[in-house]
Protein backbone atom coordinates (compact mmCIF):
# COMPACT_ATOMS: atom_id res chain seq x y z
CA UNK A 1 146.82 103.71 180.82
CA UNK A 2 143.75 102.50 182.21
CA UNK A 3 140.68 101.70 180.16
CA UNK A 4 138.46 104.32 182.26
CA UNK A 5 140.87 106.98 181.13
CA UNK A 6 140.86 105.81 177.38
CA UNK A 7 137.05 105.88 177.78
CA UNK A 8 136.64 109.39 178.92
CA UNK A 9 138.05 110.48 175.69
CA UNK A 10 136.57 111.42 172.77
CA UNK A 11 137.06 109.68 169.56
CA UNK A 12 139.35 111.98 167.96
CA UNK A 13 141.79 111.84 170.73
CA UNK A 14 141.54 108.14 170.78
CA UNK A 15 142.46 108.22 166.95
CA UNK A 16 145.08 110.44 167.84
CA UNK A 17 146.43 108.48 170.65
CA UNK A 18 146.10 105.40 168.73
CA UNK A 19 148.50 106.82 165.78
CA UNK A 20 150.69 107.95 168.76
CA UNK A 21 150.93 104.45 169.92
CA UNK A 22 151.66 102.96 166.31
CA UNK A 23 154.30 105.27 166.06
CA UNK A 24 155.99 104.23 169.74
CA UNK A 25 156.10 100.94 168.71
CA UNK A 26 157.46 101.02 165.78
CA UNK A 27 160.26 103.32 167.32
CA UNK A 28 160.75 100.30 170.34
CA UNK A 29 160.99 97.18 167.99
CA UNK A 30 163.69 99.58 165.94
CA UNK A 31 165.72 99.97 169.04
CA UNK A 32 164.86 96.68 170.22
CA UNK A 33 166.21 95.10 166.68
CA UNK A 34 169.36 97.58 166.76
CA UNK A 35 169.74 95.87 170.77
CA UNK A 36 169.07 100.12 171.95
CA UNK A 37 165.84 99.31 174.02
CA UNK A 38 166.43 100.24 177.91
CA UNK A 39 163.07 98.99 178.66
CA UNK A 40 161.95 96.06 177.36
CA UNK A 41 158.75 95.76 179.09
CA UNK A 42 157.55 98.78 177.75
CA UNK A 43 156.82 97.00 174.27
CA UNK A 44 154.34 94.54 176.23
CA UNK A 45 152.42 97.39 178.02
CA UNK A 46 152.38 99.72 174.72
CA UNK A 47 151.17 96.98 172.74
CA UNK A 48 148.37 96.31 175.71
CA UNK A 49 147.57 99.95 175.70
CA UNK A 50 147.07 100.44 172.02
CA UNK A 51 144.70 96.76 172.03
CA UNK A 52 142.80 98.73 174.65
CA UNK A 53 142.17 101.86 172.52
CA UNK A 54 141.18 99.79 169.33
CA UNK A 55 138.84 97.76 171.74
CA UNK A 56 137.20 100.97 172.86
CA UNK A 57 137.12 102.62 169.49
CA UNK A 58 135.38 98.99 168.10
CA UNK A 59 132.96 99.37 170.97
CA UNK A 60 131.80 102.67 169.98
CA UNK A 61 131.23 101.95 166.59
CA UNK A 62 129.53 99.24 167.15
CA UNK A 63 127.34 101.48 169.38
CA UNK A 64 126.33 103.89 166.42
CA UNK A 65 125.71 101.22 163.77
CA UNK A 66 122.94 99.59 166.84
């Protein structure tokens, strides 16, 4: 996911896509501990995408307090 995407949305989907993404990685490190993960790369670029969302979110409400 690309930060112009995450930016086009609106807050509320970016808190809903950022409990989404909580919940996909806590689902990978399970597998990962329980040695189920197919993907392992997928925990790097989930944990990039959800640092991307909080970075946005941060940015707007830093924005409205301004």
């Amino acid at each position: 996911m690309k930060a112009e995407e995450i930016r086009e949305m609106t807050s509320e989907e970016l808190q809903k896509k950022l409990a989404d993404l909580k919940a996909e990685l806590f689902n990978l490190r399970f597998q990962l501990a329980t040695g189920q993960l197919d993907n392992p790369q997928r925990v790097k670029a989930v944990r990039k995408d959800l640092a991307r969302v909080k970075t946005i979110l941060h940015e707007r409400e830093l924005k409205i307090r301004a």
